[in-house]
PDB file of N, CA and C in Angstrom:
ATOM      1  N   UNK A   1      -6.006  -5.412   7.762  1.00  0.00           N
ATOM      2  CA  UNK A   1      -4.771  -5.388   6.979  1.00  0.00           C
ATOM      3  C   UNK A   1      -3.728  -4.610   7.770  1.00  0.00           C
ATOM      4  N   UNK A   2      -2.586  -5.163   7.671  1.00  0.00           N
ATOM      5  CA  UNK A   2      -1.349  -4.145   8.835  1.00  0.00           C
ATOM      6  C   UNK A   2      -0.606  -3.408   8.207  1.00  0.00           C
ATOM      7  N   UNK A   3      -0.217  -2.879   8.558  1.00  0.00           N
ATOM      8  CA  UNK A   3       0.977  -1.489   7.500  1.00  0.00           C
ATOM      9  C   UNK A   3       1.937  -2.105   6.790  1.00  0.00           C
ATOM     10  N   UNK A   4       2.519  -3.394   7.434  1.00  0.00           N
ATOM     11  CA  UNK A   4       3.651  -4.252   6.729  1.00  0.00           C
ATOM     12  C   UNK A   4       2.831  -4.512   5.324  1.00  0.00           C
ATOM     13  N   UNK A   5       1.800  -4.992   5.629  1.00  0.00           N
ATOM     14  CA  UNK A   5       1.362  -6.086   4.519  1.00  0.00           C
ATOM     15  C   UNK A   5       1.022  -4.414   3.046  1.00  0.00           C
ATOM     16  N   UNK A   6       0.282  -3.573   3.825  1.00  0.00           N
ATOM     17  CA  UNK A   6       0.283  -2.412   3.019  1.00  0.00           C
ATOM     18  C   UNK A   6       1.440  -1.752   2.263  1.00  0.00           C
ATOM     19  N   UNK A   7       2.772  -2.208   2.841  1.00  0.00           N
ATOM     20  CA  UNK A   7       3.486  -1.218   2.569  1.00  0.00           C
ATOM     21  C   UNK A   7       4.350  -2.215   1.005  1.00  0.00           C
ATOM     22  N   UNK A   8       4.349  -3.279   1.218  1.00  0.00           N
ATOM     23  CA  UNK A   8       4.646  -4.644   0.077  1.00  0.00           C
ATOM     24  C   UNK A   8       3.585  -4.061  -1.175  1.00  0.00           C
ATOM     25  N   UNK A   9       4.800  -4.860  -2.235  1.00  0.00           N
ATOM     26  CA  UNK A   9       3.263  -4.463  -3.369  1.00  0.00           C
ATOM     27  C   UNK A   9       3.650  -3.556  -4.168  1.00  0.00           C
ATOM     28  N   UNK A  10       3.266  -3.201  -5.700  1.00  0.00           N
ATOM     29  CA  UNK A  10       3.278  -2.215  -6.372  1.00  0.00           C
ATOM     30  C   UNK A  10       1.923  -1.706  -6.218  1.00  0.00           C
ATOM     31  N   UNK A  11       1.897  -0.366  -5.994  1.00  0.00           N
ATOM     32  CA  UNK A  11       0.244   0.441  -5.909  1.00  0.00           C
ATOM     33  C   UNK A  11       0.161   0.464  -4.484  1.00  0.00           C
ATOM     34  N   UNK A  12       0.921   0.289  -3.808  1.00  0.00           N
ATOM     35  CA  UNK A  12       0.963   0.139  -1.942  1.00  0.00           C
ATOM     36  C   UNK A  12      -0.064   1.611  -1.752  1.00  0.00           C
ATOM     37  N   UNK A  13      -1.338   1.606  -0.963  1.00  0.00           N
ATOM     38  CA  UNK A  13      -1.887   2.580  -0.176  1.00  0.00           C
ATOM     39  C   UNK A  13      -2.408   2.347   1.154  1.00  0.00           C
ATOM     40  N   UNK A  14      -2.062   3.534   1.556  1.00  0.00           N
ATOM     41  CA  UNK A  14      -2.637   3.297   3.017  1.00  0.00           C
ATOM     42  C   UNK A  14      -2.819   4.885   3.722  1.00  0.00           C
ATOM     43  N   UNK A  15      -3.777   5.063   4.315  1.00  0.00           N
ATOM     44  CA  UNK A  15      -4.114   6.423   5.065  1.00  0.00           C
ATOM     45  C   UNK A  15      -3.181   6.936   6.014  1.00  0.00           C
ATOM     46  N   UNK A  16      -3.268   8.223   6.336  1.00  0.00           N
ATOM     47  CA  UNK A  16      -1.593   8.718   7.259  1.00  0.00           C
ATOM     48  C   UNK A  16      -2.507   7.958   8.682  1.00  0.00           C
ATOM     49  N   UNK A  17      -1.254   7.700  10.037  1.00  0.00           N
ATOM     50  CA  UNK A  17      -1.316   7.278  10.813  1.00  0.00           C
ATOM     51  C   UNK A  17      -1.810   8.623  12.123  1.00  0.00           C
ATOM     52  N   UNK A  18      -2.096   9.419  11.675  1.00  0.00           N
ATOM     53  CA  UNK A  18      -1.844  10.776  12.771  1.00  0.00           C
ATOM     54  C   UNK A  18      -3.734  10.251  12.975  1.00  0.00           C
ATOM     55  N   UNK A  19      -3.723  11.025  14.180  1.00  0.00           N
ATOM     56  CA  UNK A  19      -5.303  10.813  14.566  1.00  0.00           C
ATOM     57  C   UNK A  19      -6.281  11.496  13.683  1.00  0.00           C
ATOM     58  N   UNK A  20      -7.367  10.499  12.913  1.00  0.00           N
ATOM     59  CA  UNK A  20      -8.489  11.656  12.335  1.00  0.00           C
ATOM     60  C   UNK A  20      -8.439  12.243  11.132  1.00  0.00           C
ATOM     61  N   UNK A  21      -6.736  11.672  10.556  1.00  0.00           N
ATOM     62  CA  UNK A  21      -6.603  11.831   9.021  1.00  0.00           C
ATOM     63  C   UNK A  21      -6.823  10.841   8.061  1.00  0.00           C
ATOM     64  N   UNK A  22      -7.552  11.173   6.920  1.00  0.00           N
ATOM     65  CA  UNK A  22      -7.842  10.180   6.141  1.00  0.00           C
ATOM     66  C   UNK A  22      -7.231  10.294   4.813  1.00  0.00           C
ATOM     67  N   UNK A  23      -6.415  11.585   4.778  1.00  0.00           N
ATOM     68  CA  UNK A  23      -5.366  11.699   3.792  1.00  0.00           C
ATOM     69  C   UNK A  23      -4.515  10.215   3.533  1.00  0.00           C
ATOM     70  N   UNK A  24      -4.274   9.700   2.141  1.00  0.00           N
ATOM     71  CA  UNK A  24      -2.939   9.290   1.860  1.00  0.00           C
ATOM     72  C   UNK A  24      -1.796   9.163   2.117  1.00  0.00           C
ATOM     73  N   UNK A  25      -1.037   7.988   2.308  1.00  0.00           N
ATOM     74  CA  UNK A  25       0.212   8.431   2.686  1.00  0.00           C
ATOM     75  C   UNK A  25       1.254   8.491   1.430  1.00  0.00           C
ATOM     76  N   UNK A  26       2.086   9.295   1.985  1.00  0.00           N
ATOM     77  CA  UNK A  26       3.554   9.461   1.006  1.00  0.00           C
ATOM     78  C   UNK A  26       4.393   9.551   1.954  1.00  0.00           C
ATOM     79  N   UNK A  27       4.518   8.784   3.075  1.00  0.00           N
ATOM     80  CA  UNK A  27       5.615   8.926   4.056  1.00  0.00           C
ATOM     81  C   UNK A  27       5.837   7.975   4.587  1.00  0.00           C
ATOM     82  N   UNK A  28       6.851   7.198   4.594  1.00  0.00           N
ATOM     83  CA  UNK A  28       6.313   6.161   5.739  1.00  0.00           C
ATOM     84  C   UNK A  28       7.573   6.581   7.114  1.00  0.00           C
ATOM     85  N   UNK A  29       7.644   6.588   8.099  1.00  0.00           N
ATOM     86  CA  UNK A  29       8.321   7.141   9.236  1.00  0.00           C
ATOM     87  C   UNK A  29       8.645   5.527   9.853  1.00  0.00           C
ATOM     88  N   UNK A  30       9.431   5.016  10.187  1.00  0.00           N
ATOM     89  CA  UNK A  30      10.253   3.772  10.793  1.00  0.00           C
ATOM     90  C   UNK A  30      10.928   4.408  12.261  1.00  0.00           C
ATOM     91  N   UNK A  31      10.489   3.503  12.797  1.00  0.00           N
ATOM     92  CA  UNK A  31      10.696   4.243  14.669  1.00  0.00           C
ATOM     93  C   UNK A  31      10.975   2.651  15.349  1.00  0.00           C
ATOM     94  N   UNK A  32      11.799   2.693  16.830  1.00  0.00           N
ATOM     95  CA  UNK A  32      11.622   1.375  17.791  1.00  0.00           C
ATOM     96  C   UNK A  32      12.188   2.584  19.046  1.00  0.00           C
ATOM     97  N   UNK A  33      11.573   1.792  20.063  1.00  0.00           N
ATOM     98  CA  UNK A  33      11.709   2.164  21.511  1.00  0.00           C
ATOM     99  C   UNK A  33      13.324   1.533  21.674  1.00  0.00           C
ATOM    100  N   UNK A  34      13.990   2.270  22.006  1.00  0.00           N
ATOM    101  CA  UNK A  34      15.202   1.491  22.116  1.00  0.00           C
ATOM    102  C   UNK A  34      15.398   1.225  23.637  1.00  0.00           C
ATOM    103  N   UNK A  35      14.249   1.107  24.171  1.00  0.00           N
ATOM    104  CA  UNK A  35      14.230   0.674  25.556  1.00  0.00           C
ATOM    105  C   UNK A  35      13.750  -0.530  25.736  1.00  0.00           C
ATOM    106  N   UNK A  36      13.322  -0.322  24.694  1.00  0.00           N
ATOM    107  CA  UNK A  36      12.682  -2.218  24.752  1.00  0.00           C
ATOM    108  C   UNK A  36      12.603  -2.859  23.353  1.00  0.00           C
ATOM    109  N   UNK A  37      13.099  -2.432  22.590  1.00  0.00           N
ATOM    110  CA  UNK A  37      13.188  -2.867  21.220  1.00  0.00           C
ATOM    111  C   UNK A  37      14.553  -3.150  20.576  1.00  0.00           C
ATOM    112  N   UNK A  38      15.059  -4.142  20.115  1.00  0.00           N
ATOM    113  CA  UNK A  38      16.425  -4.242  19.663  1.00  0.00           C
ATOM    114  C   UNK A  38      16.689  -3.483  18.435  1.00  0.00           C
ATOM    115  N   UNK A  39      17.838  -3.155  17.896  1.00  0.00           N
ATOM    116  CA  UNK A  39      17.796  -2.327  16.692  1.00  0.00           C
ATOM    117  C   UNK A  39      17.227  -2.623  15.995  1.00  0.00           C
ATOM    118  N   UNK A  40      16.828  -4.654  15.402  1.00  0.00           N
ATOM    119  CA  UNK A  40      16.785  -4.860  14.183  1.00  0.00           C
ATOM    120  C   UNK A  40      14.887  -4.613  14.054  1.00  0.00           C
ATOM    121  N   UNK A  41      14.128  -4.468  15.588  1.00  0.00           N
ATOM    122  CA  UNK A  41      13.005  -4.012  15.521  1.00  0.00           C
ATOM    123  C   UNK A  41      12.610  -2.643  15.516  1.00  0.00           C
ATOM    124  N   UNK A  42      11.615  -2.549  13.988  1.00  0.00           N
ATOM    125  CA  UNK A  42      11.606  -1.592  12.965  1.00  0.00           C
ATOM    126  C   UNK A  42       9.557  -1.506  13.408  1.00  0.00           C
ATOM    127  N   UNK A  43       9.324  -0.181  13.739  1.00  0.00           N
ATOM    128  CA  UNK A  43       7.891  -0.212  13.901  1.00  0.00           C
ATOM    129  C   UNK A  43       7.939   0.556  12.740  1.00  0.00           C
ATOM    130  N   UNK A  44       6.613   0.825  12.112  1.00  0.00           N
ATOM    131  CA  UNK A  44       6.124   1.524  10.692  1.00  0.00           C
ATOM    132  C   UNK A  44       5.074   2.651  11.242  1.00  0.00           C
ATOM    133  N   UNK A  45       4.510   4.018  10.914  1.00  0.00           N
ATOM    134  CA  UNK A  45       3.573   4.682  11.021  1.00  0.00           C
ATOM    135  C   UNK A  45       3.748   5.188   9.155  1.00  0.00           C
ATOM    136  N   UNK A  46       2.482   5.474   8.604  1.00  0.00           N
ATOM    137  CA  UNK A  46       2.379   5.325   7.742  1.00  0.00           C
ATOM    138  C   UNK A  46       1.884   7.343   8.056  1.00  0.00           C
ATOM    139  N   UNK A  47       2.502   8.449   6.846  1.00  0.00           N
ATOM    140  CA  UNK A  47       2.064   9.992   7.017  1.00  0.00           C
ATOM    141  C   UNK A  47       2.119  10.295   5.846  1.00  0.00           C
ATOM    142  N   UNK A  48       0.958  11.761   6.028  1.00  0.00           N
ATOM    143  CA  UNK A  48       0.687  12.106   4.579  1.00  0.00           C
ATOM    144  C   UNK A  48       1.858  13.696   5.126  1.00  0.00           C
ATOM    145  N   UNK A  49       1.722  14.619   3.628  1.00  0.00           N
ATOM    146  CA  UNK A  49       3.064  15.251   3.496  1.00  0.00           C
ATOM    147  C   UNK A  49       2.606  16.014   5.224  1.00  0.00           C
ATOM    148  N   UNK A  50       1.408  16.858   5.176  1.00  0.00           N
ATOM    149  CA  UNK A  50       1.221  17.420   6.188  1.00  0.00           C
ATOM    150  C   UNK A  50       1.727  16.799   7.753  1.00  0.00           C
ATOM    151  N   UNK A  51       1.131  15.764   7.878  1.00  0.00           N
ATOM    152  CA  UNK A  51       1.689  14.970   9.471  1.00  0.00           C
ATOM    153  C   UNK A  51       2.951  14.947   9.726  1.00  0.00           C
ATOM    154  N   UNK A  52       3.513  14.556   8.321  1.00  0.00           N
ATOM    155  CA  UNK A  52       5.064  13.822   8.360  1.00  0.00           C
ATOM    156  C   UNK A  52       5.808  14.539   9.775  1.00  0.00           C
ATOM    157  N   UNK A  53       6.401  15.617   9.690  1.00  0.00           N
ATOM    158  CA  UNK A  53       6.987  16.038  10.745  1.00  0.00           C
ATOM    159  C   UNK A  53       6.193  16.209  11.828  1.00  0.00           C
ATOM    160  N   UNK A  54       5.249  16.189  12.379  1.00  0.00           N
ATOM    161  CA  UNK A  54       4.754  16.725  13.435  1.00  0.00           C
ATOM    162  C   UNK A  54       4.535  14.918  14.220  1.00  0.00           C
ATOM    163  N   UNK A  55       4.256  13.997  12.991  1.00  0.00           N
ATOM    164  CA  UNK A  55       4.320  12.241  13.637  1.00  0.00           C
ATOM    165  C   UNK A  55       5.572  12.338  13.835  1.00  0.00           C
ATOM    166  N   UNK A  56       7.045  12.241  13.341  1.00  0.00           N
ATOM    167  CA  UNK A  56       8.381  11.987  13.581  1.00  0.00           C
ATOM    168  C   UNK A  56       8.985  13.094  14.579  1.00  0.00           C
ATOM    169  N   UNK A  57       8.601  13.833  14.456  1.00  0.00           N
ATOM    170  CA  UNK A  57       8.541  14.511  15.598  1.00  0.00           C
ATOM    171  C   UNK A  57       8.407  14.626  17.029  1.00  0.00           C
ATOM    172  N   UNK A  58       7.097  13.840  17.215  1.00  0.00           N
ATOM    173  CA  UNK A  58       6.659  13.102  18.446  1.00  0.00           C
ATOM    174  C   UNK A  58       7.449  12.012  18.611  1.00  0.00           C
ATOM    175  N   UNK A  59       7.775  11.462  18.225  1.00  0.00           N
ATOM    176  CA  UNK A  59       9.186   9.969  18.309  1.00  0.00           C
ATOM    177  C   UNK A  59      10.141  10.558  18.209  1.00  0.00           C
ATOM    178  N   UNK A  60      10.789  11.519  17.980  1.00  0.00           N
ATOM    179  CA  UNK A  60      11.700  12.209  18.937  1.00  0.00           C
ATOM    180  C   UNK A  60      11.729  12.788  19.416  1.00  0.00           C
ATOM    181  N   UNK A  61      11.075  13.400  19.903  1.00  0.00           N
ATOM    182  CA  UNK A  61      10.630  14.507  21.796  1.00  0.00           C
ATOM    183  C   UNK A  61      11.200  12.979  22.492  1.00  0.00           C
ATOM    184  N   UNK A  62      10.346  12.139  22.502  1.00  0.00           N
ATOM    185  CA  UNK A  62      10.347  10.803  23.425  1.00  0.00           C
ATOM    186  C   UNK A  62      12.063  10.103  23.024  1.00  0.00           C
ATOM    187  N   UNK A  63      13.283  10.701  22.149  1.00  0.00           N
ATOM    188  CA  UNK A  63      14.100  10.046  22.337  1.00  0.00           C
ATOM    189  C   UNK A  63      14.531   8.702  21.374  1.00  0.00           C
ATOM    190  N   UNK A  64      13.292   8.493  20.533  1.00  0.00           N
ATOM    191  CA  UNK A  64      13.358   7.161  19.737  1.00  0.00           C
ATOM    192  C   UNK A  64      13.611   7.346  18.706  1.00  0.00           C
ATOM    193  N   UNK A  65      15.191   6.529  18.149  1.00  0.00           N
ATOM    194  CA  UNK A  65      15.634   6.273  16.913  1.00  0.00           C
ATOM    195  C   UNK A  65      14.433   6.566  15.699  1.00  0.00           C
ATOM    196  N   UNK A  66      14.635   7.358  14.608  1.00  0.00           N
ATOM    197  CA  UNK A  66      13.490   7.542  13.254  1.00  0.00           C
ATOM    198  C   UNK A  66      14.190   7.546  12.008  1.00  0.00           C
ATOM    199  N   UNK A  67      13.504   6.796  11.181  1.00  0.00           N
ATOM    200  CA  UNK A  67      14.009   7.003   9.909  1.00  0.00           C
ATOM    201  C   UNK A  67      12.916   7.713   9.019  1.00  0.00           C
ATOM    202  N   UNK A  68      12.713   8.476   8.121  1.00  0.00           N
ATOM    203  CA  UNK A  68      11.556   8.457   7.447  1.00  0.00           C
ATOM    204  C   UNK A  68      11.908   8.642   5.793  1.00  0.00           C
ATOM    205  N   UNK A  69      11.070   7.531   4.766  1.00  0.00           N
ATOM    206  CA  UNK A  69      11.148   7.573   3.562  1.00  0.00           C
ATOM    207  C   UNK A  69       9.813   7.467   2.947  1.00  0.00           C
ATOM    208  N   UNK A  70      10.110   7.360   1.920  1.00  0.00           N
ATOM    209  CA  UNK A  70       8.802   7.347   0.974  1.00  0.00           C
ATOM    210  C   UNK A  70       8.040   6.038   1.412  1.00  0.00           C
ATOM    211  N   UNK A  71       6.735   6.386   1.182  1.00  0.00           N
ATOM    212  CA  UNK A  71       5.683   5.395   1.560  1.00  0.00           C
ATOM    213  C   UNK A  71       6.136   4.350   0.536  1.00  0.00           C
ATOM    214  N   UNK A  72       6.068   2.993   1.248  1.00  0.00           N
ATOM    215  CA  UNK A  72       6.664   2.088   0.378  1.00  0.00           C
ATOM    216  C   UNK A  72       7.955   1.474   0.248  1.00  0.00           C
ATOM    217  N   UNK A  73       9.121   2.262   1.108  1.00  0.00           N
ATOM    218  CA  UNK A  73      10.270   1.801   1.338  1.00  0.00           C
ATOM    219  C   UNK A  73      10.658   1.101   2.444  1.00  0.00           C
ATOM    220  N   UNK A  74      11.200   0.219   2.983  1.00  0.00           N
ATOM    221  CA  UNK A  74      11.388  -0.394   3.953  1.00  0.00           C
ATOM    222  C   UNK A  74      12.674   0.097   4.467  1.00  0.00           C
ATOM    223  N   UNK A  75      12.969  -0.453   5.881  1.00  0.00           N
ATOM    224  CA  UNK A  75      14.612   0.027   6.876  1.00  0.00           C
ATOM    225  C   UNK A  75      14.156  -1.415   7.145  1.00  0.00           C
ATOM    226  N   UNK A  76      15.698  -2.286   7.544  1.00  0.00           N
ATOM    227  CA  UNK A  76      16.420  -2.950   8.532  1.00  0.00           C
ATOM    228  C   UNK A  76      16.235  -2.558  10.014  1.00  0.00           C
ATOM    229  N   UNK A  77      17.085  -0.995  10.184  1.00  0.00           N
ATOM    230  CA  UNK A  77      16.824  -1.432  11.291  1.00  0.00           C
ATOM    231  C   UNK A  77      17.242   0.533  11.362  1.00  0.00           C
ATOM    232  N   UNK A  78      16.681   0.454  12.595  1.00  0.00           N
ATOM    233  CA  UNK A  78      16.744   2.352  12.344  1.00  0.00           C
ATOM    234  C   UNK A  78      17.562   2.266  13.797  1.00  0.00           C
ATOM    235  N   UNK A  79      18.375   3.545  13.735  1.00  0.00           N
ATOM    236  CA  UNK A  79      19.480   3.812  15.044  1.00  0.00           C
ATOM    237  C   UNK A  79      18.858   4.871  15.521  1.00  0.00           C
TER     238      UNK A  79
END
């Protein structure tokens, strides 16, 4: 099952994306390489409250556009 298809849906769950956690998410973090990704491409990592900053975090050390909302919300397109 992929994070898209997880994140659709009323009752949407899915485990945080950080290595080795099996916590819940309540975050979902929206990221693209803007080196090789056009704006309107939107990657998903799915975080529980703990990860949240320390995953969005790491995508910006590296420079890459982030949005982050509640698990379950979707972006267009993140700058």
């Amino acid at each position: 099952m992929s994070l898209l298809s997880m994140l659709e849906g009323e009752g949407a769950t899915a485990t945080c994306s950080s290595t080795g956690c099996t916590a819940p998410a309540q975050h979902a973090i929206h990221w693209r390489n803007p080196r090789i990704h056009a704006d309107d491409r939107v990657k998903t990592w799915a975080a529980c409250a703990e990860h949240r900053d320390t995953l969005s975090g790491w995508l910006r050390s590296r420079a890459f556009p982030v949005a982050v909302t509640g698990f379950g919300e979707t972006v267009e397109r993140v700058r």
